[in-house]
C-alpha atoms as a PDB file:
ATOM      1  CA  UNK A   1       0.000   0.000   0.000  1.00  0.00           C
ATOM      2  CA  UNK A   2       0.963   3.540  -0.544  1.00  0.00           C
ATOM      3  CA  UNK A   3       2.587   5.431   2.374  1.00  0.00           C
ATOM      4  CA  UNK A   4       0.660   8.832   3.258  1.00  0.00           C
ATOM      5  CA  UNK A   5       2.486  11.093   5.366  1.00  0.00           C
ATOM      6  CA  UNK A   6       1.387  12.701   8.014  1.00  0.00           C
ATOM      7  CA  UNK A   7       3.250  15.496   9.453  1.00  0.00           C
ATOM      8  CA  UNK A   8       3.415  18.196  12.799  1.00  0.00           C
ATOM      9  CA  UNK A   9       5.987  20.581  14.313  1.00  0.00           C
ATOM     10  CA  UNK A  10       5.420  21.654  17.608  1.00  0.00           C
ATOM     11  CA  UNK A  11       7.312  24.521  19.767  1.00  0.00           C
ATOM     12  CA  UNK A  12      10.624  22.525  20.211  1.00  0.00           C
ATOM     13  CA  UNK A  13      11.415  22.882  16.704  1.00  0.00           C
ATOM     14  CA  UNK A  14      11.167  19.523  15.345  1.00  0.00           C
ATOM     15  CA  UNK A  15       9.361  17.689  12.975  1.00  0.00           C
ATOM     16  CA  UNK A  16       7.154  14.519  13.535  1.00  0.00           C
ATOM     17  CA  UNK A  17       5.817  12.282  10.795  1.00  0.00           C
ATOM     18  CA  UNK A  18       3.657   9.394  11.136  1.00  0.00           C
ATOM     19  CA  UNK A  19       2.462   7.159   7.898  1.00  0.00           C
ATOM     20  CA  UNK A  20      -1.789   7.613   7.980  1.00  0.00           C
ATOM     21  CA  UNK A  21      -1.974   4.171   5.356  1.00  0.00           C
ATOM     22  CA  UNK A  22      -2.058   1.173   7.410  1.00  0.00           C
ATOM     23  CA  UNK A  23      -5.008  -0.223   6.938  1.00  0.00           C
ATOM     24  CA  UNK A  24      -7.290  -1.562   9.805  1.00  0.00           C
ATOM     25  CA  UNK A  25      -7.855  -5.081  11.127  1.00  0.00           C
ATOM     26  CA  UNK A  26     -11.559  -6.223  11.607  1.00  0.00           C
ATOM     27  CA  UNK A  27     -10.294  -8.055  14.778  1.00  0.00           C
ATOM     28  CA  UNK A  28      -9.164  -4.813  16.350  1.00  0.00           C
ATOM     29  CA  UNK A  29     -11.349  -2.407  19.059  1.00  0.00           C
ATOM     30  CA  UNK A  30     -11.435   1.492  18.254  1.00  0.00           C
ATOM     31  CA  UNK A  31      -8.200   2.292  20.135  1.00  0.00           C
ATOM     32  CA  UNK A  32      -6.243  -0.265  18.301  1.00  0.00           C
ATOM     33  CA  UNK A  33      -7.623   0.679  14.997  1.00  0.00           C
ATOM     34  CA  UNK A  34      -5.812   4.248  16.263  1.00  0.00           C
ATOM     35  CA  UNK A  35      -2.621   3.476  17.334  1.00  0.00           C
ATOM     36  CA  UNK A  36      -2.448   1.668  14.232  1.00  0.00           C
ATOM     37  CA  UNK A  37      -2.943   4.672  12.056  1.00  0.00           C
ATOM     38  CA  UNK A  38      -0.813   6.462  14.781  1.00  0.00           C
ATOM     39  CA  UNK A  39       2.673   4.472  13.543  1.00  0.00           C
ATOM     40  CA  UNK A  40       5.478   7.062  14.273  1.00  0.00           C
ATOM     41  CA  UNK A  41       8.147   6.478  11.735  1.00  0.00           C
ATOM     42  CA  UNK A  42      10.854   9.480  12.187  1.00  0.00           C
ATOM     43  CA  UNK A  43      11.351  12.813  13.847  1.00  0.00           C
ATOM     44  CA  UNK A  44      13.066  15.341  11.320  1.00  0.00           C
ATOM     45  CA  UNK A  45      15.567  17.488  14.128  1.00  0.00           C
ATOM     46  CA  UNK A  46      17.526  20.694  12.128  1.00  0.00           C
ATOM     47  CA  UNK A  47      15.515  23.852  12.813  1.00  0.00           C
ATOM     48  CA  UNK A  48      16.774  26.298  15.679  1.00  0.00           C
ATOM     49  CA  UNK A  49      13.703  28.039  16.293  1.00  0.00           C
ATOM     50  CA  UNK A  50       9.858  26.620  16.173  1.00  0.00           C
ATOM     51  CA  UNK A  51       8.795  25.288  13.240  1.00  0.00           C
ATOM     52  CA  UNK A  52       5.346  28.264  12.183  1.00  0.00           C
ATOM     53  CA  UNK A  53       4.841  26.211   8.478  1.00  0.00           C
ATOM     54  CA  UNK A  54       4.671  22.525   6.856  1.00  0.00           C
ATOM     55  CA  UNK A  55       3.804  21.918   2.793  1.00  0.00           C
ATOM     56  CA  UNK A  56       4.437  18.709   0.938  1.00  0.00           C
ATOM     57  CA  UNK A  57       4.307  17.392  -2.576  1.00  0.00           C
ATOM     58  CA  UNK A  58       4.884  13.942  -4.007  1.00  0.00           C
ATOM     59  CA  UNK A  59       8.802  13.393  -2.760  1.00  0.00           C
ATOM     60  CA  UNK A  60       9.759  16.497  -0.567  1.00  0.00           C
ATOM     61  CA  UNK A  61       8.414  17.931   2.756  1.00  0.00           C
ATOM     62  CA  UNK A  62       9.331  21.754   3.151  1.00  0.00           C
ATOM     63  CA  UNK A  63       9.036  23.389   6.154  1.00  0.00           C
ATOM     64  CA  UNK A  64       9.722  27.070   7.825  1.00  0.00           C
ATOM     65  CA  UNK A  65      10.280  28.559  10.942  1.00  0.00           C
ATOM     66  CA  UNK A  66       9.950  31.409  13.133  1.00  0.00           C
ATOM     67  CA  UNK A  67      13.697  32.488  12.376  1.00  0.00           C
ATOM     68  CA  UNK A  68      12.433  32.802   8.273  1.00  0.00           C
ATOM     69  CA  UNK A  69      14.299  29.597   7.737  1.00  0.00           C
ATOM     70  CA  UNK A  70      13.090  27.368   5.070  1.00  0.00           C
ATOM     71  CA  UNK A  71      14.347  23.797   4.738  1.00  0.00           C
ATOM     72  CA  UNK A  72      13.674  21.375   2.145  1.00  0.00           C
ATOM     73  CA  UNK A  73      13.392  17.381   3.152  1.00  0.00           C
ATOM     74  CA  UNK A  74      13.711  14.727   0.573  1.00  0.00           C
ATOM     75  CA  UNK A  75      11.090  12.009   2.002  1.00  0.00           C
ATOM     76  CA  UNK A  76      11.953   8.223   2.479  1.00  0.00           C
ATOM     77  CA  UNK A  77      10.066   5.243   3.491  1.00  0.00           C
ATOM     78  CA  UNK A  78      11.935   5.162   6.629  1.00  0.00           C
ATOM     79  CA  UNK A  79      13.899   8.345   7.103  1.00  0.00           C
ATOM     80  CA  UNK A  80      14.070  12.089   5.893  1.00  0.00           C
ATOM     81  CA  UNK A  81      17.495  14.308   4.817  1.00  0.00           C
ATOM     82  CA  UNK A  82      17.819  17.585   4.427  1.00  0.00           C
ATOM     83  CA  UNK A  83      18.664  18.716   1.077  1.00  0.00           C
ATOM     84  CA  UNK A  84      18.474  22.454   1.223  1.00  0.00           C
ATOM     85  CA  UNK A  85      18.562  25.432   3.612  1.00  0.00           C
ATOM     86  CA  UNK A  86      17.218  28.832   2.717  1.00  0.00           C
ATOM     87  CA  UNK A  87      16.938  31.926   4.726  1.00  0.00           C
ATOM     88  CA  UNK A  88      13.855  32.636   3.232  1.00  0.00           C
ATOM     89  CA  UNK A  89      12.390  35.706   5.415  1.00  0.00           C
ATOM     90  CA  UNK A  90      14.098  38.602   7.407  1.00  0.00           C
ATOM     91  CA  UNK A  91      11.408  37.059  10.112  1.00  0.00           C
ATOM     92  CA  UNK A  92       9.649  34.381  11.128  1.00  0.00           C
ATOM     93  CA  UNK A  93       7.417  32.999   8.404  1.00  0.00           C
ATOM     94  CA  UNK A  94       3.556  32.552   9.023  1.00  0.00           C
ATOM     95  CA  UNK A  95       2.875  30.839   6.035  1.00  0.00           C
ATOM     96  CA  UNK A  96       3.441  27.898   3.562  1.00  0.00           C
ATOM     97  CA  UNK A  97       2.254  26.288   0.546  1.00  0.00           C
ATOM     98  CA  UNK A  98       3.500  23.858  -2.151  1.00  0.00           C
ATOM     99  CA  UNK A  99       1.220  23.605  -5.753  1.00  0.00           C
ATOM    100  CA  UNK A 100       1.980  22.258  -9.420  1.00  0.00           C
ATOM    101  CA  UNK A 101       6.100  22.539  -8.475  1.00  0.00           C
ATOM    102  CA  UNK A 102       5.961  25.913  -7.168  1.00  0.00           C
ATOM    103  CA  UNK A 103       6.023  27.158  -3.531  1.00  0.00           C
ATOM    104  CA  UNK A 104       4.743  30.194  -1.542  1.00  0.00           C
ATOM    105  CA  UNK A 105       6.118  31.216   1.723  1.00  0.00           C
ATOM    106  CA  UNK A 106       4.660  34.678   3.982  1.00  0.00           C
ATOM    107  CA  UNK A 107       6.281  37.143   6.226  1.00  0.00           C
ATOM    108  CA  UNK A 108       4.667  40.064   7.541  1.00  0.00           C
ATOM    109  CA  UNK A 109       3.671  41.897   4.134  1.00  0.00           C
ATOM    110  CA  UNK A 110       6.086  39.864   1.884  1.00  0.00           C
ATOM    111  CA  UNK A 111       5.068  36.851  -0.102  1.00  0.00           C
ATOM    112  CA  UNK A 112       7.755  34.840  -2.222  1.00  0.00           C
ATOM    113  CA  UNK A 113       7.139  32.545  -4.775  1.00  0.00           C
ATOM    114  CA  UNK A 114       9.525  29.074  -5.480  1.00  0.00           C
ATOM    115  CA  UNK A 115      10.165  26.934  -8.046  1.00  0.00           C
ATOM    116  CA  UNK A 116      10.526  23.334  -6.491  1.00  0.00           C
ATOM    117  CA  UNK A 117      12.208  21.306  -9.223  1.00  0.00           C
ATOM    118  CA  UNK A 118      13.930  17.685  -9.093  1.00  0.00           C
ATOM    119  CA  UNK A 119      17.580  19.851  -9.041  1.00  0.00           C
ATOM    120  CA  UNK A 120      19.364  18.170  -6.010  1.00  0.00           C
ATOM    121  CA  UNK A 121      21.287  20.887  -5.636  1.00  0.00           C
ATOM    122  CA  UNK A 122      19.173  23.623  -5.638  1.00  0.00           C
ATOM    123  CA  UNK A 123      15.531  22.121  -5.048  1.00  0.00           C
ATOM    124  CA  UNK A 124      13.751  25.430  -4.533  1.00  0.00           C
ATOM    125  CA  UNK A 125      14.760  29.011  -6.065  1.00  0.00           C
ATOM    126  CA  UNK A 126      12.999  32.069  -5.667  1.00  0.00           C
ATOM    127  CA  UNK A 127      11.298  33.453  -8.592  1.00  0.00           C
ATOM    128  CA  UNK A 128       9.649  36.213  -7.169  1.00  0.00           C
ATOM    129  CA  UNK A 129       8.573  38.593  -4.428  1.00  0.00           C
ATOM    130  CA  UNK A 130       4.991  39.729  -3.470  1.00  0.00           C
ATOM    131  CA  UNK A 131       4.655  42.819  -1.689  1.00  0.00           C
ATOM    132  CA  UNK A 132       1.004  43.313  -0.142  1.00  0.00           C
ATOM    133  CA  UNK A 133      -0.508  46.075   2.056  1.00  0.00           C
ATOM    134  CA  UNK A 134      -1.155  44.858   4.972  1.00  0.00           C
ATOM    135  CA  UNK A 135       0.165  41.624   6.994  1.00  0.00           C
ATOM    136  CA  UNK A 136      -0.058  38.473   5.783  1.00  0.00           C
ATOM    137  CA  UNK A 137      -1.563  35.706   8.579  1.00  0.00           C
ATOM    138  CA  UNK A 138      -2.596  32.564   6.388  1.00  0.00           C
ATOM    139  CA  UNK A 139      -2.463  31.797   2.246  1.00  0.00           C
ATOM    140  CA  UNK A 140      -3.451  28.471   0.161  1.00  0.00           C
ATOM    141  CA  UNK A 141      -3.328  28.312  -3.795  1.00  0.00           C
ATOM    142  CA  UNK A 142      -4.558  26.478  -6.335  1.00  0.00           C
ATOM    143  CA  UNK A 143      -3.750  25.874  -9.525  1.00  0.00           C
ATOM    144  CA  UNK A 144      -4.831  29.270 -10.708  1.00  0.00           C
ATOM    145  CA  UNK A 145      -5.732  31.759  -7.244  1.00  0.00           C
ATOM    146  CA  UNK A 146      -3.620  32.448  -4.443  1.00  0.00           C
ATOM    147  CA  UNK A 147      -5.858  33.485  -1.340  1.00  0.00           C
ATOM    148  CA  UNK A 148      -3.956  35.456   0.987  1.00  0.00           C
ATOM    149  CA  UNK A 149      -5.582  36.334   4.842  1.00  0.00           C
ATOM    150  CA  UNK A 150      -4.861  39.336   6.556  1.00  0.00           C
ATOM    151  CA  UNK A 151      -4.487  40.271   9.939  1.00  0.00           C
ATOM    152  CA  UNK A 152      -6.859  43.193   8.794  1.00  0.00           C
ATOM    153  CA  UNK A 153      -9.568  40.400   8.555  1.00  0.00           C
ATOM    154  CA  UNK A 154      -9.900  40.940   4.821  1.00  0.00           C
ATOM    155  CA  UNK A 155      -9.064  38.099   2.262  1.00  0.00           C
ATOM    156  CA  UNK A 156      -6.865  39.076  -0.693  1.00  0.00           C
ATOM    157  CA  UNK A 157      -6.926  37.235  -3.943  1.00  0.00           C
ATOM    158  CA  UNK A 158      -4.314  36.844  -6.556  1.00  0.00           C
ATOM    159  CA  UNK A 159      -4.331  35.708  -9.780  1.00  0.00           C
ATOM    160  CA  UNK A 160      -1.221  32.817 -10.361  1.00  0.00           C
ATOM    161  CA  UNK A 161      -2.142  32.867 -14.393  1.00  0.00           C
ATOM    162  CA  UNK A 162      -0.047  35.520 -14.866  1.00  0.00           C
ATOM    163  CA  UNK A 163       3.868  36.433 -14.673  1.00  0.00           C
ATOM    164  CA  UNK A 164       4.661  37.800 -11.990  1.00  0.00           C
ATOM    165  CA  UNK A 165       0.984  36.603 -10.133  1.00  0.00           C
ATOM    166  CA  UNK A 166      -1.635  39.912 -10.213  1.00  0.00           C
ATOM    167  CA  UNK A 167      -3.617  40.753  -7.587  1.00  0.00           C
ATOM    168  CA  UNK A 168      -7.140  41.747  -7.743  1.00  0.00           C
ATOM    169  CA  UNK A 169      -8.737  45.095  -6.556  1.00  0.00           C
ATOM    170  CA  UNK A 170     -11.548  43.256  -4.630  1.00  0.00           C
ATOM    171  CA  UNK A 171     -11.089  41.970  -1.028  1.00  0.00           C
ATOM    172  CA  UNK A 172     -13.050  39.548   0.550  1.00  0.00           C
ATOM    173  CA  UNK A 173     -14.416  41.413   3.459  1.00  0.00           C
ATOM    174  CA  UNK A 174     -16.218  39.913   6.672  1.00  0.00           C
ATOM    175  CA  UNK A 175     -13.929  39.096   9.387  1.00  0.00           C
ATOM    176  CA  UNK A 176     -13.754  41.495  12.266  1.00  0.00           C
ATOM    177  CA  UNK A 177      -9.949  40.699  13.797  1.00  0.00           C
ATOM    178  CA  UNK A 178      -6.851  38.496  11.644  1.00  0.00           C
ATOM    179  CA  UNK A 179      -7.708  35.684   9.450  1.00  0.00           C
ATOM    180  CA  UNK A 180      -6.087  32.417  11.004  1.00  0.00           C
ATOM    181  CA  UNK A 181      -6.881  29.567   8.236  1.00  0.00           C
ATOM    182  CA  UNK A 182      -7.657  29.038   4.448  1.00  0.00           C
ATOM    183  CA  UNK A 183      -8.938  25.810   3.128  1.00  0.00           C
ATOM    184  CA  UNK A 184     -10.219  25.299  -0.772  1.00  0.00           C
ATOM    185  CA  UNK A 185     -12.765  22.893  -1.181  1.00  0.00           C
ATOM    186  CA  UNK A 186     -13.625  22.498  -4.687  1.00  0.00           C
ATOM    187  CA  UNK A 187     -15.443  25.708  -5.410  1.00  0.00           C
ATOM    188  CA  UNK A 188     -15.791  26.926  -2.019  1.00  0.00           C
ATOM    189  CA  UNK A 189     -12.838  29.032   0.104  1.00  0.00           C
ATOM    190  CA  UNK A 190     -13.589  28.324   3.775  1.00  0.00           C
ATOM    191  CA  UNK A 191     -11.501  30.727   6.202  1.00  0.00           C
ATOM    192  CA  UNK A 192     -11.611  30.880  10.322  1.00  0.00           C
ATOM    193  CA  UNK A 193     -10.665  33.764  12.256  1.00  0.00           C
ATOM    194  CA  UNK A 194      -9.512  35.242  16.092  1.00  0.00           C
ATOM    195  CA  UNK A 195     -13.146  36.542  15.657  1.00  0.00           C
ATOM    196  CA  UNK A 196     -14.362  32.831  16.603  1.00  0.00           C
ATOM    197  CA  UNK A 197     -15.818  32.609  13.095  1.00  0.00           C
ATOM    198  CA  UNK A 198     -16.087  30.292  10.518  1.00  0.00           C
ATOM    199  CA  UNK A 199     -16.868  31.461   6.874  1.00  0.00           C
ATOM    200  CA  UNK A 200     -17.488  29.980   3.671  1.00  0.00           C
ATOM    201  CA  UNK A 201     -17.119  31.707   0.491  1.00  0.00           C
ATOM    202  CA  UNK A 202     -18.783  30.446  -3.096  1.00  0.00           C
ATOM    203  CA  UNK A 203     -16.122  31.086  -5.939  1.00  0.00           C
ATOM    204  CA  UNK A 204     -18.073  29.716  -8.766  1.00  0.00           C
ATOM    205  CA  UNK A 205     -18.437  32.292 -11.662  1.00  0.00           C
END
């Protein structure tokens, strides 16, 4: 069976990973069933500060911390190396998302934009920097819209289609204190907030 990875970071600045595909046995009770899915296979240990970000794609974990350091881990069945080091912010860095080989990282009002390609010795480069208005608190992407929360409460979109990505005029307006979460579910953008609410927006049309 395919591995799926499962992945946290927690104050102490390291990395734990778990594999979420072992299937269940009829035979077991409920909390068996869990521990099962619960199989710890390695702890990834080379930030310095607390790790604020985790993204993956098919091979690679990338993570960054609170220092602006990004690190990029090439993922094994059993084990994880580190194949590259970037200081990636000035700061720490609140954000961070991996899509169709490229990668977005967030730092107060800066937003970068990687290429992740199969070059071993240079897995991610910067292509570009984002400079937006206000601070950033939370982003996701998809394969064509960037949505970028703000510790304003408003929700910024920009447009990926184009080189460097555009951003649009309109903001998504609703919270009342910084947005905390993104999530895309096909064509809905669902987004939480320090407000204690929950919103759903419909991006059809």
């Amino acid at each position: 069976a395919r591995q799926r990875l499962f992945s946290a970071a927690a104050s102490e600045a390291v990395i734990s990973c778990w594999d979420a595909s072992v299937p269940d046995d009829d035979n077991d009770d409920d909390s068996a069933k869990l521990r099962r899915r619960r199989r710890h296979l390695f702890s990834l240990d080379g930030h310095e500060a607390a790790v604020s970000g985790l993204a993956v794609d098919a091979t690679r974990l990338f993570s960054c911390d609170l220092s602006g350091v990004l690190k990029v881990w090439l993922i094994g069945a059993e084990l994880s190396t580190c194949v590259q080091t970037v200081a990636a912010h000035a700061s720490a860095g609140v954000a961070l998302r991996a899509c169709n080989g490229f990668l977005y990282t967030a730092c107060e009002t800066e937003i970068c934009v990687w290429t992740a390609s199969d070059d071993d010795e240079a897995p991610v480069t910067r292509l570009c920097s984002l400079d937006d208005d206000a601070h950033v608190s939370a982003l996701v992407v998809n394969a064509e819209k960037m949505f970028v929360g703000l510790e304003s409460g408003r929700i910024a979109c920009w447009d990926l289609r184009f080189a460097p990505p555009r951003r649009s005029q309109s903001m998504l307006c609703g919270h009342a204190a910084p947005v905390t979460g993104l999530m895309l579910f096909r064509a809905m953008l669902v987004s939480s907030s320090e407000d204690g609410s929950v919103r759903c927006w419909w991006l059809a049309g």
